[in-house]
N, C-alpha and C. Protein backbone atom coordinates (compact mmCIF):
# COMPACT_ATOMS: atom_id res chain seq x y z
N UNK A 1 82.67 145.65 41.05
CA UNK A 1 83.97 146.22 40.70
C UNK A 1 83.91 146.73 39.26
N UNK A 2 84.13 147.89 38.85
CA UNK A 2 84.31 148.31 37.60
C UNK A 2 85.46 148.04 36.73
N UNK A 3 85.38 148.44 35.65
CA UNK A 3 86.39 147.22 34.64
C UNK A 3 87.35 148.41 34.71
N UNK A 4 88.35 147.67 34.34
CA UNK A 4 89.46 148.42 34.54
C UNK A 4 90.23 149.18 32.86
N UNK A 5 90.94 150.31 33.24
CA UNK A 5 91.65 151.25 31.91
C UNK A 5 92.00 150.16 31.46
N UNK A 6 91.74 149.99 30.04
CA UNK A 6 92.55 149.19 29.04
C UNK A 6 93.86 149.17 28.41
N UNK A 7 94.28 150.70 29.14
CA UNK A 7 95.38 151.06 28.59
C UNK A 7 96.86 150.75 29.95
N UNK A 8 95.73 150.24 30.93
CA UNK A 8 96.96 149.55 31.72
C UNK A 8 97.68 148.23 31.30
N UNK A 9 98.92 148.64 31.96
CA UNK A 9 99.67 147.20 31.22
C UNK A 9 99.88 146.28 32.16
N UNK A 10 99.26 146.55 33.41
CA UNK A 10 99.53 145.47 34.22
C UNK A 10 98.53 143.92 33.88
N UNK A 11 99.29 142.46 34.43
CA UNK A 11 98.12 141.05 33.71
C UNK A 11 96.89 141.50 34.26
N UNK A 12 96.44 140.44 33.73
CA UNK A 12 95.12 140.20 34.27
C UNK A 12 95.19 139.12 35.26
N UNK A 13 94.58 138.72 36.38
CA UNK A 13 94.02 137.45 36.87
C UNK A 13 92.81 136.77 36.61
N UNK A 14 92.94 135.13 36.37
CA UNK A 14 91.72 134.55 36.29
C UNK A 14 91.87 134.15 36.62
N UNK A 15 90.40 134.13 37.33
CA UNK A 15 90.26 133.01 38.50
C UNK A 15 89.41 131.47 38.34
N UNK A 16 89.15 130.46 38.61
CA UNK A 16 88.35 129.44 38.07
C UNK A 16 88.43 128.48 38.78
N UNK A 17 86.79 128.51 38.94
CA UNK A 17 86.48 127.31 39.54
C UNK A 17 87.00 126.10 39.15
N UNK A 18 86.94 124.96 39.72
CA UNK A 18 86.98 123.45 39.08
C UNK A 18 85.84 122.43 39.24
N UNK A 19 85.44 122.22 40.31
CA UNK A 19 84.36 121.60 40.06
C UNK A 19 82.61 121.96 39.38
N UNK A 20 82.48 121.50 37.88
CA UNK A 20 81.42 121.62 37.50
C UNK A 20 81.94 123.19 36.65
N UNK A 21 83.02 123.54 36.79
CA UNK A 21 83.35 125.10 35.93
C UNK A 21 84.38 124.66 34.83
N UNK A 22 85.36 124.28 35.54
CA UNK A 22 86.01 123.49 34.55
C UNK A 22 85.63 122.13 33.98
N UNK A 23 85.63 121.16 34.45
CA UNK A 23 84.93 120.12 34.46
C UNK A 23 83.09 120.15 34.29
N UNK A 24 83.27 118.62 34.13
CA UNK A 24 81.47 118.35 33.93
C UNK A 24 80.74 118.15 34.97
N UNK A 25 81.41 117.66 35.93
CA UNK A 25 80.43 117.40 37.07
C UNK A 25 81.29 117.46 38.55
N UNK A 26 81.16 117.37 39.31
CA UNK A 26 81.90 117.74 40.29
C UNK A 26 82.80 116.23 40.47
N UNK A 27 83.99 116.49 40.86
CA UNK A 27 85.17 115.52 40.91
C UNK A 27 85.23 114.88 42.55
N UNK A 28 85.08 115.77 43.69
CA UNK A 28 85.67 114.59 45.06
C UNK A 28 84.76 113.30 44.77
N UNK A 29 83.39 113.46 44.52
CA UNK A 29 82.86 112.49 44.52
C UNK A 29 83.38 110.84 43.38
N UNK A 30 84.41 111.65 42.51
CA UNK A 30 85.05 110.53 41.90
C UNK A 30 85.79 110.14 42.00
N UNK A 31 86.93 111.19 42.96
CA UNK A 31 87.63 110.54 43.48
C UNK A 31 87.69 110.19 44.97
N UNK A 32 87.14 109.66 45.65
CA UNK A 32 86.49 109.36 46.70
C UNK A 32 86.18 107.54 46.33
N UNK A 33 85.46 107.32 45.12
CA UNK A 33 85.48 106.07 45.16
C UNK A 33 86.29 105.39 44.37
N UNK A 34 87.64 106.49 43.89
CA UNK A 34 88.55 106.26 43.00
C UNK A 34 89.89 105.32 44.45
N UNK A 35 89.84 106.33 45.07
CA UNK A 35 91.03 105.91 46.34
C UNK A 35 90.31 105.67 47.54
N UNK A 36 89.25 105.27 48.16
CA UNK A 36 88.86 104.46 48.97
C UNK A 36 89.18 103.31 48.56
N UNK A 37 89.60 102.32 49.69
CA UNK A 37 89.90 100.88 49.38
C UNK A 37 88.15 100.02 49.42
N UNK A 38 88.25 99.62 48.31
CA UNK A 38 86.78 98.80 48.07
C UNK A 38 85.60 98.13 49.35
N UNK A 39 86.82 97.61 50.16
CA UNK A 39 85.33 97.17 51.52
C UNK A 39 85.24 98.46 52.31
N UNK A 40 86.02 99.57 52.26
CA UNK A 40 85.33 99.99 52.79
C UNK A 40 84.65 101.08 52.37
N UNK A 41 84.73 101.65 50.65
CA UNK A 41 83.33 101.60 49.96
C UNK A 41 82.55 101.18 49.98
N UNK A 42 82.52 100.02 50.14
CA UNK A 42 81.28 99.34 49.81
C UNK A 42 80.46 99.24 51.31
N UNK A 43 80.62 99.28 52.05
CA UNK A 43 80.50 99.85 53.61
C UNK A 43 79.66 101.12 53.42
N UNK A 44 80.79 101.80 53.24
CA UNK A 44 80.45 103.35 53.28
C UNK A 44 79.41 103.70 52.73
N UNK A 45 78.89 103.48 51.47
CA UNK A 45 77.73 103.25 50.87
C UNK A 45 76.10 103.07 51.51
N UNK A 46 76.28 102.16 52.45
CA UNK A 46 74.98 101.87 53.51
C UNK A 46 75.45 102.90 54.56
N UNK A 47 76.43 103.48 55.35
CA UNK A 47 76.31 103.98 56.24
C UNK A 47 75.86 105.58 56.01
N UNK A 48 76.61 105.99 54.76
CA UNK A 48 76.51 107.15 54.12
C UNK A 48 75.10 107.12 53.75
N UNK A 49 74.10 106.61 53.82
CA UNK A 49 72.32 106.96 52.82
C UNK A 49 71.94 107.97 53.47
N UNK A 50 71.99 108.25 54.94
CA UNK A 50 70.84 109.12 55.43
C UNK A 50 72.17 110.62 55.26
N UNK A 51 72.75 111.00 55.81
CA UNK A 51 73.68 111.94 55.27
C UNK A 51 73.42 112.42 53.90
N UNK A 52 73.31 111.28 52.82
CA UNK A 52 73.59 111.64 51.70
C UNK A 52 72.19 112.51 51.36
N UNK A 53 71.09 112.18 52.07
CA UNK A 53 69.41 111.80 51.50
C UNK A 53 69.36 113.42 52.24
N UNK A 54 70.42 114.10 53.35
CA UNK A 54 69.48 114.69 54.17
C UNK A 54 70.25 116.36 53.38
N UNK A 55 71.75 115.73 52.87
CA UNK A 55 72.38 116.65 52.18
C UNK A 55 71.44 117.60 50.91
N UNK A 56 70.37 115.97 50.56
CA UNK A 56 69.57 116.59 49.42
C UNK A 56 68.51 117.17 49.53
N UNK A 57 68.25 116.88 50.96
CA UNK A 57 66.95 117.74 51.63
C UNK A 57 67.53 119.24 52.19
N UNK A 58 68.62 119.49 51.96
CA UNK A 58 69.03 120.48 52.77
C UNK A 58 68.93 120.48 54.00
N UNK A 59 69.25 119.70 54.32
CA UNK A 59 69.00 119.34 56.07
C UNK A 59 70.78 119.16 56.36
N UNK A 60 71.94 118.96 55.58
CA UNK A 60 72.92 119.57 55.56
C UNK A 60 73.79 120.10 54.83
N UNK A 61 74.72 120.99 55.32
CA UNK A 61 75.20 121.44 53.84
C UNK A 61 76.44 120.80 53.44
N UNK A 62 76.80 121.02 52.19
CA UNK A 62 77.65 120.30 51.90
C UNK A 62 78.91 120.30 52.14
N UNK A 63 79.30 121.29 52.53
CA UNK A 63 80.74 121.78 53.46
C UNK A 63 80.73 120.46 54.78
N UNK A 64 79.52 120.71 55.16
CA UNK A 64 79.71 118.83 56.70
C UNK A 64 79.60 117.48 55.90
N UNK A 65 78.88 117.44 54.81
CA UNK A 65 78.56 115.94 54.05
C UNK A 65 80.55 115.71 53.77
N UNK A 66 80.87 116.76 53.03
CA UNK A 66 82.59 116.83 52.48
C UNK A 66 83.06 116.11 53.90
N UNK A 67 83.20 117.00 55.27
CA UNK A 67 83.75 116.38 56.00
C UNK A 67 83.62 115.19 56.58
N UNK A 68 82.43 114.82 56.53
CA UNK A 68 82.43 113.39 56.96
C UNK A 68 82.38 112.35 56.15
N UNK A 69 82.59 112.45 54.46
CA UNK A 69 82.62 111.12 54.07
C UNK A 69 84.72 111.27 53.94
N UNK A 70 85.11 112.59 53.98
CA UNK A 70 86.67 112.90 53.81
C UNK A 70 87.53 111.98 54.95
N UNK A 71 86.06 112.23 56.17
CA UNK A 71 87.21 111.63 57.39
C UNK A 71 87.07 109.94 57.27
N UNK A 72 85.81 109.75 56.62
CA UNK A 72 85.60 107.86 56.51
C UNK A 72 86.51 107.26 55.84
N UNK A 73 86.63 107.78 54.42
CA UNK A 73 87.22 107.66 53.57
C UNK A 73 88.62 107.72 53.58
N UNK A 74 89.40 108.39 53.97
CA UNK A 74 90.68 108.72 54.25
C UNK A 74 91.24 107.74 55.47
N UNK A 75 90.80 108.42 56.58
CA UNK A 75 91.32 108.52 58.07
C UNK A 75 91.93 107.30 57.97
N UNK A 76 93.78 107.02 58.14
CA UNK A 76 94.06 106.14 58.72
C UNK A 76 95.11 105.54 57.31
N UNK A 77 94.41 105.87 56.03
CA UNK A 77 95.13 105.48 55.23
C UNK A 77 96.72 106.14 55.08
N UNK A 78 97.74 104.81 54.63
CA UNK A 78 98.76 105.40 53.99
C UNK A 78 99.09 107.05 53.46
N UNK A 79 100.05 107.83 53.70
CA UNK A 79 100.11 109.07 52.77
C UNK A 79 100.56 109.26 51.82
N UNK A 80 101.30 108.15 51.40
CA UNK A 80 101.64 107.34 49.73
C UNK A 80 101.07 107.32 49.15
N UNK A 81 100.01 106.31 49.27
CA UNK A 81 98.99 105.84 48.76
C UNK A 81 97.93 106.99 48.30
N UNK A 82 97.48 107.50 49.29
CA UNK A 82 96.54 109.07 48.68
C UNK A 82 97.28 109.39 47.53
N UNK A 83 98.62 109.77 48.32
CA UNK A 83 98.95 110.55 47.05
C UNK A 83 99.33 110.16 45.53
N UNK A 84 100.31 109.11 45.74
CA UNK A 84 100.07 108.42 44.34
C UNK A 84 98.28 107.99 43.53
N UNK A 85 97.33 107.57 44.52
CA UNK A 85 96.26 107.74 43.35
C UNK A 85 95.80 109.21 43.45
N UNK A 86 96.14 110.10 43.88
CA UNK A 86 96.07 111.63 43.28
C UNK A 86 96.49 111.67 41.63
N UNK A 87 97.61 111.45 41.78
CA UNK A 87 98.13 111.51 40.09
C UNK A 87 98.17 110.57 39.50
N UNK A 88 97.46 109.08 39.58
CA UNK A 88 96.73 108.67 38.92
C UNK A 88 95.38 108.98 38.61
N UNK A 89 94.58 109.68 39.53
CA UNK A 89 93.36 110.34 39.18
C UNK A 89 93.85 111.64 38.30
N UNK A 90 94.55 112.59 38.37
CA UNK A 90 94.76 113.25 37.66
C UNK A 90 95.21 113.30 36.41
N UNK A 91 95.87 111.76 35.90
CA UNK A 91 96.49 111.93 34.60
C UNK A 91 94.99 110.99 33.84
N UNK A 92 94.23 110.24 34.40
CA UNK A 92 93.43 109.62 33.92
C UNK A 92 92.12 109.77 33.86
N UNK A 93 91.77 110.37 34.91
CA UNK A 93 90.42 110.61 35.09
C UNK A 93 89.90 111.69 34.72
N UNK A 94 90.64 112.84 35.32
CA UNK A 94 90.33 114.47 34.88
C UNK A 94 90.09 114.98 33.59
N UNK A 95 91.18 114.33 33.06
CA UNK A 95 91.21 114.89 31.50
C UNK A 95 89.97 114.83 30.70
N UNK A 96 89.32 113.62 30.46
CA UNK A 96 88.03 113.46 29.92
C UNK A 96 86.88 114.53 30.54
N UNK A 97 87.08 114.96 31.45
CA UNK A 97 85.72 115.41 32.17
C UNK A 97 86.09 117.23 32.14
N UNK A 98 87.30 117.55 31.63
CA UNK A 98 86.72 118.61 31.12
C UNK A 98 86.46 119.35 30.02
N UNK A 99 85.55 120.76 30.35
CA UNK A 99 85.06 121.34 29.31
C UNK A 99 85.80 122.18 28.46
N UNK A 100 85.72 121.43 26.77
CA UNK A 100 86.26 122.31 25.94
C UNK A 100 86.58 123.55 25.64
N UNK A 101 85.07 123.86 26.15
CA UNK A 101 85.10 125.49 26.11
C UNK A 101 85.88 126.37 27.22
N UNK A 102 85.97 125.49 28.59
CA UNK A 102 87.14 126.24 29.63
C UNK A 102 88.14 126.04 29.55
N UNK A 103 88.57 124.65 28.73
CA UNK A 103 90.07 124.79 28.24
C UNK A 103 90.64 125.70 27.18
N UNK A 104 89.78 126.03 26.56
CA UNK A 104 90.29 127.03 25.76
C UNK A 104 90.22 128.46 26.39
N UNK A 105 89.23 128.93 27.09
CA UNK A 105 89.52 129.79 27.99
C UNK A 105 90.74 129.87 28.60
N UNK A 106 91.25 128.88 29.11
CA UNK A 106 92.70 128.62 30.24
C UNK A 106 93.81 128.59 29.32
N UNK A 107 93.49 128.14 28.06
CA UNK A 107 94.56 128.41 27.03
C UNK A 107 94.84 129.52 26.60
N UNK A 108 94.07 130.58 26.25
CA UNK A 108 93.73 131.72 26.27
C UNK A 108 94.55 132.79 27.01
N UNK A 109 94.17 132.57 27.98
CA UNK A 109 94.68 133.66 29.37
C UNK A 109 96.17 133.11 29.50
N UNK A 110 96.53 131.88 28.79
CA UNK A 110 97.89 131.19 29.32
C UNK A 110 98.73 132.04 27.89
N UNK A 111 98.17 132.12 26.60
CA UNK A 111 98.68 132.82 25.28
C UNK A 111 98.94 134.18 25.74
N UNK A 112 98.13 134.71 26.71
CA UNK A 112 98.69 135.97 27.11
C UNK A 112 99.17 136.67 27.91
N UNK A 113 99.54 135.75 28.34
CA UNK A 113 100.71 135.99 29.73
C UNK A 113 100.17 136.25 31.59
N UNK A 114 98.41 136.40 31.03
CA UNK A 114 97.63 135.97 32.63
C UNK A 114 98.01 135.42 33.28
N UNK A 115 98.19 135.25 34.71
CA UNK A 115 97.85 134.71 35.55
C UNK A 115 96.43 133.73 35.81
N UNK A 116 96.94 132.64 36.03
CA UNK A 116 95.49 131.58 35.98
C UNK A 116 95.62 130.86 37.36
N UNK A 117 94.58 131.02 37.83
CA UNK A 117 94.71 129.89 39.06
C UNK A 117 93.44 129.62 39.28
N UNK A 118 93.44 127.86 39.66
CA UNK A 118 92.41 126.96 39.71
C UNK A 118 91.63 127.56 41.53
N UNK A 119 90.96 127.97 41.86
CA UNK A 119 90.11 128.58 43.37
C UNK A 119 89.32 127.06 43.38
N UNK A 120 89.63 126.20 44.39
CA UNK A 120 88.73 125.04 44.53
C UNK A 120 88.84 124.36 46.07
N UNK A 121 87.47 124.29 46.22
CA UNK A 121 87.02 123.00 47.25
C UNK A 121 88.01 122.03 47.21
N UNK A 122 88.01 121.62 46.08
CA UNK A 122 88.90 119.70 45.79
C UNK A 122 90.18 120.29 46.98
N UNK A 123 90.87 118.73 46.35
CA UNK A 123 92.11 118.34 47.28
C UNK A 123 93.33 118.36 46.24
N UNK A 124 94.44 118.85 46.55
CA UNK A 124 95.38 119.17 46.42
C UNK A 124 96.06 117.76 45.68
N UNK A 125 95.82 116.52 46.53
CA UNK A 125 96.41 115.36 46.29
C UNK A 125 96.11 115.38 44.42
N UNK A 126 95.12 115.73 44.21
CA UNK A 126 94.99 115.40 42.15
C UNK A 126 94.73 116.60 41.80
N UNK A 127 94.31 117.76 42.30
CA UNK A 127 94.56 119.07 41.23
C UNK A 127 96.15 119.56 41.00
N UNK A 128 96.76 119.25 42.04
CA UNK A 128 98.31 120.34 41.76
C UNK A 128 98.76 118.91 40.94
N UNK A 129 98.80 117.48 40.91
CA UNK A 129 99.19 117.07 39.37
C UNK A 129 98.46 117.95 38.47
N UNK A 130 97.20 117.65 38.08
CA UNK A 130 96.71 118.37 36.64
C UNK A 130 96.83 120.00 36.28
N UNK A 131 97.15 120.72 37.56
CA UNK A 131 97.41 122.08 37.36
C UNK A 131 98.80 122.69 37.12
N UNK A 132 99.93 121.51 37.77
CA UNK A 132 101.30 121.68 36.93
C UNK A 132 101.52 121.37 35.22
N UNK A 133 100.11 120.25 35.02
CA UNK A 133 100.32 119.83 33.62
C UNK A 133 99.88 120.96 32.65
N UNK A 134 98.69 121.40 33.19
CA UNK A 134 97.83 122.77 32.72
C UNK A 134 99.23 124.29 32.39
N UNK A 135 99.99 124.31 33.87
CA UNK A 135 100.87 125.48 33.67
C UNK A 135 99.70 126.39 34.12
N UNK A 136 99.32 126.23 34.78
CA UNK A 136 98.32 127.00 36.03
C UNK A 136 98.60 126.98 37.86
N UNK A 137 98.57 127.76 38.52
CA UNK A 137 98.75 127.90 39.47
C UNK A 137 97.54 127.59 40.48
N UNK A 138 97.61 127.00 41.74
CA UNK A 138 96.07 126.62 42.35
C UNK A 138 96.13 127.17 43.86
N UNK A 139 94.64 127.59 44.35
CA UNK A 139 94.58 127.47 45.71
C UNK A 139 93.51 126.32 46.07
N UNK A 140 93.68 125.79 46.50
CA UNK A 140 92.72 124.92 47.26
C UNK A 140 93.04 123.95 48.61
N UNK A 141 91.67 123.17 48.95
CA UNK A 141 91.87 122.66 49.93
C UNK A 141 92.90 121.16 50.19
N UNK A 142 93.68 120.88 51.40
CA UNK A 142 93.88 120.22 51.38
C UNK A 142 93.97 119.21 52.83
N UNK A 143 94.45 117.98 52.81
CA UNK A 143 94.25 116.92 53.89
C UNK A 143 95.16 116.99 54.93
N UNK A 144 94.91 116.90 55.53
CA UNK A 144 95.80 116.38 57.03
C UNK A 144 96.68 115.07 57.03
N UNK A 145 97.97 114.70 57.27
CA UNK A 145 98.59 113.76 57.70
C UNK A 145 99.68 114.03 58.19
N UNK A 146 99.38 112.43 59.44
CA UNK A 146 100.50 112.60 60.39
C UNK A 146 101.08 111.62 60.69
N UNK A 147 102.67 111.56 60.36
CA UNK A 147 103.43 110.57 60.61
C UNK A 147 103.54 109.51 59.44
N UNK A 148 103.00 110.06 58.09
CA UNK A 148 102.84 108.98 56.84
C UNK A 148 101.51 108.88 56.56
N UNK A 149 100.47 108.54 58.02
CA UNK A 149 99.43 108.61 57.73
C UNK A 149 98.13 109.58 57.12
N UNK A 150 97.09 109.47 56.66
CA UNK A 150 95.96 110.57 56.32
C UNK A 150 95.57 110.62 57.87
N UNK A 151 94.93 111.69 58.09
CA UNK A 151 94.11 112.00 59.33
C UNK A 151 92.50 111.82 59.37
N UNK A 152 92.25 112.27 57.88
CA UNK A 152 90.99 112.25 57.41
C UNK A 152 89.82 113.42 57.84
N UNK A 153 90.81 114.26 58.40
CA UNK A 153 90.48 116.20 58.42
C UNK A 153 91.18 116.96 57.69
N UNK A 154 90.68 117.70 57.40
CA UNK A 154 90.83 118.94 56.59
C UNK A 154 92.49 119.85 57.27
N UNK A 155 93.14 119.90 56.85
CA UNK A 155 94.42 120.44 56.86
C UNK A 155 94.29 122.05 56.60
N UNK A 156 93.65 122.74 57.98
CA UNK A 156 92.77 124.04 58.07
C UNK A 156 91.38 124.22 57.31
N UNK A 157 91.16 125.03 57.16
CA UNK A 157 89.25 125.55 56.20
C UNK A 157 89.31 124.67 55.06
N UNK A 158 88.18 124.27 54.80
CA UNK A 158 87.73 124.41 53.48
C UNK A 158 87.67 125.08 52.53
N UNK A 159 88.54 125.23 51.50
CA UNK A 159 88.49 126.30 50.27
C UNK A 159 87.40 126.61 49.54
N UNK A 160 86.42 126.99 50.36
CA UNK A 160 85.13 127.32 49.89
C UNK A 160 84.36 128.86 49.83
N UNK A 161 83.22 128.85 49.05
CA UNK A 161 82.60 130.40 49.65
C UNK A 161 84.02 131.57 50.26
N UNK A 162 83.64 132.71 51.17
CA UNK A 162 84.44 133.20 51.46
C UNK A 162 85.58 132.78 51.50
N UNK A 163 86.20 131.83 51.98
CA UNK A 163 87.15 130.98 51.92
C UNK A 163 88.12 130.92 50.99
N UNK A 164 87.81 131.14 49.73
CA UNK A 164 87.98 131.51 48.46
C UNK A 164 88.61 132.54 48.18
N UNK A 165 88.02 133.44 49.07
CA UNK A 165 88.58 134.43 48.63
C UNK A 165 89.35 135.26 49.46
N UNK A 166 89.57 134.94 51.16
CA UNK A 166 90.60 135.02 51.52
C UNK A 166 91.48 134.69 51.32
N UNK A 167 91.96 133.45 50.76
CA UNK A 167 93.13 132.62 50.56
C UNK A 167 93.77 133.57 49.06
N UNK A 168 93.06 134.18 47.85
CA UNK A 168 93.17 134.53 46.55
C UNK A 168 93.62 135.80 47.11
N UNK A 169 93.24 136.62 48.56
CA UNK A 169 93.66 137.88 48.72
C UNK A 169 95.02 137.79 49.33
N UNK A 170 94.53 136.40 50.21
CA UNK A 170 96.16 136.32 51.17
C UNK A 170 97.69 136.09 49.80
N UNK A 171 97.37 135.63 48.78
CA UNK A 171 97.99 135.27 48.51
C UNK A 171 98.47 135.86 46.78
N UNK A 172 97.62 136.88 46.28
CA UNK A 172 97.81 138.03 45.40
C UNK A 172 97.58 139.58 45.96
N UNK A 173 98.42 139.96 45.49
CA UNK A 173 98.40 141.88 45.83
C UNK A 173 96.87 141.94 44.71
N UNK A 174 96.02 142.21 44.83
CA UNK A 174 94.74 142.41 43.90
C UNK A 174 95.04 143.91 42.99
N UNK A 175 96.03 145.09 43.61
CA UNK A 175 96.28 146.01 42.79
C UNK A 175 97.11 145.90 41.50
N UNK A 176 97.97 144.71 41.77
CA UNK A 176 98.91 144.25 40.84
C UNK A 176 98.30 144.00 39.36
N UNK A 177 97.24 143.79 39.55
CA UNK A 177 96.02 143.02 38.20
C UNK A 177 95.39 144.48 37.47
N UNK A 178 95.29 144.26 36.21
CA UNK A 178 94.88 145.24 35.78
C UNK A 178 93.31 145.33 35.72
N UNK A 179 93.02 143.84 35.78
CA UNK A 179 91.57 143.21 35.54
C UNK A 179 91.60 141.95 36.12
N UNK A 180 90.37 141.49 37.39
CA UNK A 180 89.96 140.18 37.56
C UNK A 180 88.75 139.59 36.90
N UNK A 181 89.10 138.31 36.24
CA UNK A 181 87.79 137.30 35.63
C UNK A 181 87.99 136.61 36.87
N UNK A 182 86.56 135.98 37.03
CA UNK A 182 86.47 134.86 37.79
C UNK A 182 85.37 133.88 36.96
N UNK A 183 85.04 132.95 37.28
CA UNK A 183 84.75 131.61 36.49
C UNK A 183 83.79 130.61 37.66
N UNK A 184 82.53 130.34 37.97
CA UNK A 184 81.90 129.64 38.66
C UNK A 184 80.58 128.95 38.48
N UNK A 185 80.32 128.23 39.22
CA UNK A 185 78.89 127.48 38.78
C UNK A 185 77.95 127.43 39.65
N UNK A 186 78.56 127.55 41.13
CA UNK A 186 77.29 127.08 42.26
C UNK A 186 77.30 128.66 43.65
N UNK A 187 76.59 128.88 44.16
CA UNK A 187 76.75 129.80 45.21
C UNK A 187 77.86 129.71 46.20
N UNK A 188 78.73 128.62 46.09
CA UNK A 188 80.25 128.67 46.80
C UNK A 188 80.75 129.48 46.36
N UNK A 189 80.83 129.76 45.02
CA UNK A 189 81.66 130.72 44.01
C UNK A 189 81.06 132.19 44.00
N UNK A 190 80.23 132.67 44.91
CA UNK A 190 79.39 133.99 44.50
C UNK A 190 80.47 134.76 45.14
N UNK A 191 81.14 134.50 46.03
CA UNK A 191 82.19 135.35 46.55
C UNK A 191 83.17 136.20 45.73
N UNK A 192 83.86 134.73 45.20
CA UNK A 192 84.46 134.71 44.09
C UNK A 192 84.38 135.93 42.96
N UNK A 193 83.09 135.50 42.48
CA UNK A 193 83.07 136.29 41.44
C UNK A 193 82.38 137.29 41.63
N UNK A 194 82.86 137.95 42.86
CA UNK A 194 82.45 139.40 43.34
C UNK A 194 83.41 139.83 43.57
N UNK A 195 84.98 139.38 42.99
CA UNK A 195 86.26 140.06 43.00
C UNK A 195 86.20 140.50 41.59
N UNK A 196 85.48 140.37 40.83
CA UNK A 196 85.96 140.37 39.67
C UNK A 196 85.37 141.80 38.63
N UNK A 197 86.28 142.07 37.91
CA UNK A 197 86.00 143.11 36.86
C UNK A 197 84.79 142.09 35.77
N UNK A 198 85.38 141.38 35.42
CA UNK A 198 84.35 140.23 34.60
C UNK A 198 83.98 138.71 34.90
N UNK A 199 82.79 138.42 35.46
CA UNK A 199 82.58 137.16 36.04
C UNK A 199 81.44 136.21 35.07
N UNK A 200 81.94 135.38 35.08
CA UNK A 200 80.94 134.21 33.99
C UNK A 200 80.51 133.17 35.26
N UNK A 201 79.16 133.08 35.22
CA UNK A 201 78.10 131.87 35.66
C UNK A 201 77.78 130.40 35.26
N UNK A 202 77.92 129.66 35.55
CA UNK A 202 77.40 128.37 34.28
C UNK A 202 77.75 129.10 32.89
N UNK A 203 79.22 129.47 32.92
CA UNK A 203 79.18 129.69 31.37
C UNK A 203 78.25 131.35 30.84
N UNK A 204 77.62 131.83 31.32
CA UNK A 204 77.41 132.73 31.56
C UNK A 204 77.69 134.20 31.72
N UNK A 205 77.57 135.69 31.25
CA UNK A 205 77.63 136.83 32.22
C UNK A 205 76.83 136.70 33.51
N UNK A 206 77.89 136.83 34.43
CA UNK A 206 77.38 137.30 35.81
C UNK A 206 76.29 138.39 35.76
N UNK A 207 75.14 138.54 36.58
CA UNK A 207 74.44 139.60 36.46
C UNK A 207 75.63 141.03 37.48
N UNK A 208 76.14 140.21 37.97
CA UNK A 208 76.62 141.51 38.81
C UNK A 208 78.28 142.01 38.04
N UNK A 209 78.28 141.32 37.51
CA UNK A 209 80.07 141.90 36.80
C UNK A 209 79.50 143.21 36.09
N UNK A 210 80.42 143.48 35.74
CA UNK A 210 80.24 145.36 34.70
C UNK A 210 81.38 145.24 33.75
């Protein structure tokens, strides 16, 4: 996508990853053993090795590893409960783990009247706390529950890869923008930041932005 007249006055959108873009390292995995109830962490742990071992062999990808420790982990629990340690993971945990340099980015685009929204895998239960605190807007994935309870499936797609970026089209006019940044770290995000007038890598110029 070529960069756009400077002399338009329409915002800009940015877009940004969260796991490992904003943050230091990727988050379900912390919160996963943040709101699992302990035995059956500690369970999960031995049953989860070969999954985990085969995820690293590429023998699966991580879009199925997500779903099946989401459905162990979850399935069955309270929908209280998720959600209240959502925003206890979010007021406590998150904060430390991210990067200075993307908060000031997000501060940035927020000084100038951008549009910012968090594009993420994670779960809804602890980003939309930290993204109301931010004054950022989010798409991402979220859980299933029924009747109070978690289901411990995915509450439609995974906000991933393409995924990403249907949901960012379904849900912005893209002409409205005078310019898209996007913000990513791993090949989920290549989609992503192939909407964009200017895209950063690990912190990075994209080779493909202009």
């Amino acid at each position: 996508m070529s960069a756009a007249d400077t002399s338009d006055t329409r915002p800009v959108l940015a877009l940004f990853d969260f796991d490992g873009t904003i943050t230091t390292r990727e988050t379900l995995p912390d919160f996963l053993r943040y709101a699992t109830p302990p035995r059956r962490l500690r369970l999960g742990k031995l049953l989860f090795a070969l999954p985990v071992m085969a995820y690293k062999l590429n023998l699966l990808p991580v879009s199925g590893l997500r779903t099946l420790l989401v459905r162990y982990a979850f399935g069955g629990l309270p929908q209280p409960d998720v959600e209240a340690a959502g925003r206890r993971f979010a007021a406590t945990v998150l904060p430390p783990l991210v990067r200075p340099e993307m908060q000031a980015r997000i501060d940035a685009h927020r000084a100038r009247g951008d549009t910012v929204v968090v594009v993420s895998a994670g779960f809804d239960v602890y980003l939309a706390p930290w993204c109301e605190a931010q004054g950022v807007e989010l798409v991402c994935s979220s859980m299933e529950a029924r009747d109070g309870q978690m289901t411990g499936r995915y509450a439609g797609a995974q906000c991933a890869a393409e995924e990403k970026v249907r949901r960012v089209r379904e849900r912005y006019d893209m002409t409205a923008y005078r310019e898209v940044h996007a913000h990513g770290d791993t090949h989920e995000d290549h989609a992503l930041l192939r909407l964009a007038h200017m895209a950063t890598y690990r912190g990075m110029p994209w080779p493909l932005s202009r």
